[in-house]
Protein backbone atom coordinates (compact mmCIF):
# COMPACT_ATOMS: atom_id res chain seq x y z
CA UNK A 1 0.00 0.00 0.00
CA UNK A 2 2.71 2.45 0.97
CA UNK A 3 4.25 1.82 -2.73
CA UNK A 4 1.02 2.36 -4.29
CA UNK A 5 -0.10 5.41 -2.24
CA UNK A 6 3.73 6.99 -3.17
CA UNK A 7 3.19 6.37 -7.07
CA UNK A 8 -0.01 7.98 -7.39
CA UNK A 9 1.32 10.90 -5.75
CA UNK A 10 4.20 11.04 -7.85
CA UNK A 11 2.19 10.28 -11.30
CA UNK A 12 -0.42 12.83 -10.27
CA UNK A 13 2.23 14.99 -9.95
CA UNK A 14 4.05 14.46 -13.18
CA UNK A 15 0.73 14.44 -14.99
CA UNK A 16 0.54 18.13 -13.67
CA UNK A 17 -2.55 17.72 -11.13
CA UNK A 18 -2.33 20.16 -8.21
CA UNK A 19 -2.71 17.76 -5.48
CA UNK A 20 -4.77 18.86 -2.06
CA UNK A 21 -3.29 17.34 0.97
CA UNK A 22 -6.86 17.11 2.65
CA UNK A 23 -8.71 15.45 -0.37
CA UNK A 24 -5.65 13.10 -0.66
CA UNK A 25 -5.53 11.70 2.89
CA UNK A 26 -9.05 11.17 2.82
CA UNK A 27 -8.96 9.53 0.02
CA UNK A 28 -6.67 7.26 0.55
CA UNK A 29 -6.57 7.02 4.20
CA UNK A 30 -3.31 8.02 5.27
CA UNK A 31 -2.84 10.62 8.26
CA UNK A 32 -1.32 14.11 7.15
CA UNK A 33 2.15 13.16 8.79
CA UNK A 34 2.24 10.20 6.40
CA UNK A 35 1.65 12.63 3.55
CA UNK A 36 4.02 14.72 4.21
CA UNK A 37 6.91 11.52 4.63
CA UNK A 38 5.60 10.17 1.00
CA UNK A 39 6.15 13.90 -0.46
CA UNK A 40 9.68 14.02 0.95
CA UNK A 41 10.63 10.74 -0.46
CA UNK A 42 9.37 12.20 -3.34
CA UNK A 43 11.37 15.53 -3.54
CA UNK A 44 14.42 13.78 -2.44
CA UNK A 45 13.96 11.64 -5.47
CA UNK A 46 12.78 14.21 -7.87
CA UNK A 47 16.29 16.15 -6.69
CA UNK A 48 18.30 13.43 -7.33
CA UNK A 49 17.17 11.95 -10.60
CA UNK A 50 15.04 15.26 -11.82
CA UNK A 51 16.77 18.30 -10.49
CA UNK A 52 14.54 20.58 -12.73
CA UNK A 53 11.46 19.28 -11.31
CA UNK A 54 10.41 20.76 -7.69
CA UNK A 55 7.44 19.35 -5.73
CA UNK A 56 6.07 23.25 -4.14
CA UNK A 57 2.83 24.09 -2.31
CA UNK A 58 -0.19 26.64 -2.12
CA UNK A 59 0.62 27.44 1.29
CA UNK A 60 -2.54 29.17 2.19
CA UNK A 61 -4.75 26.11 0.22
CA UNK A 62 -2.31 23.12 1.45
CA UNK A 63 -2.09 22.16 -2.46
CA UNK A 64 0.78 20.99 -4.06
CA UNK A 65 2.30 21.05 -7.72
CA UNK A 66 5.00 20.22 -9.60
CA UNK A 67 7.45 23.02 -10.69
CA UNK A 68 9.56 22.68 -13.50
C-alpha cells in the first residue's frame, strides 16, 4: 500500500494535477504526517534523478504542484 499510495502521488504529480493534501488523505486514508513523509521521499527523489522538477505548495490552500 505504501508503494502504491507513493506512485499515485508522484504520477499525479508528473501528470501536472495540483494535489490537495486534505482530499488526498481522505482519500486514501493516510494521516497528514504520512503525507508529508511520501512527499519528501518524493522531492528527495525528484532532486536526485530530476533536479529541474520541484514538488512546491499553495501554502494558504495546502495544495501541491509540480514546478519545473
Amino acid at each position: 500500500m505504501k508503494i502504491q499510495t507513493i506512485l499515485l502521488l508522484y504520477d499525479a504529480l508528473m501528470r501536472g494535477e495540483t494535489l490537495s493534501r486534505t482530499e488526498f488523505c481522505a482519500l486514501h486514508k493516510i494521516s497528514e504526517r504520512t503525507f508529508y513523509r511520501y512527499m519528501r521521499e518524493i522531492s528527495r527523489f525528484l532532486r536526485q534523478y530530476r533536479p529541474d522538477c520541484i514538488v512546491d505548495i499553495m501554502r494558504d490552500e495546502g495544495k501541491y504542484f509540480l514546478k519545473k
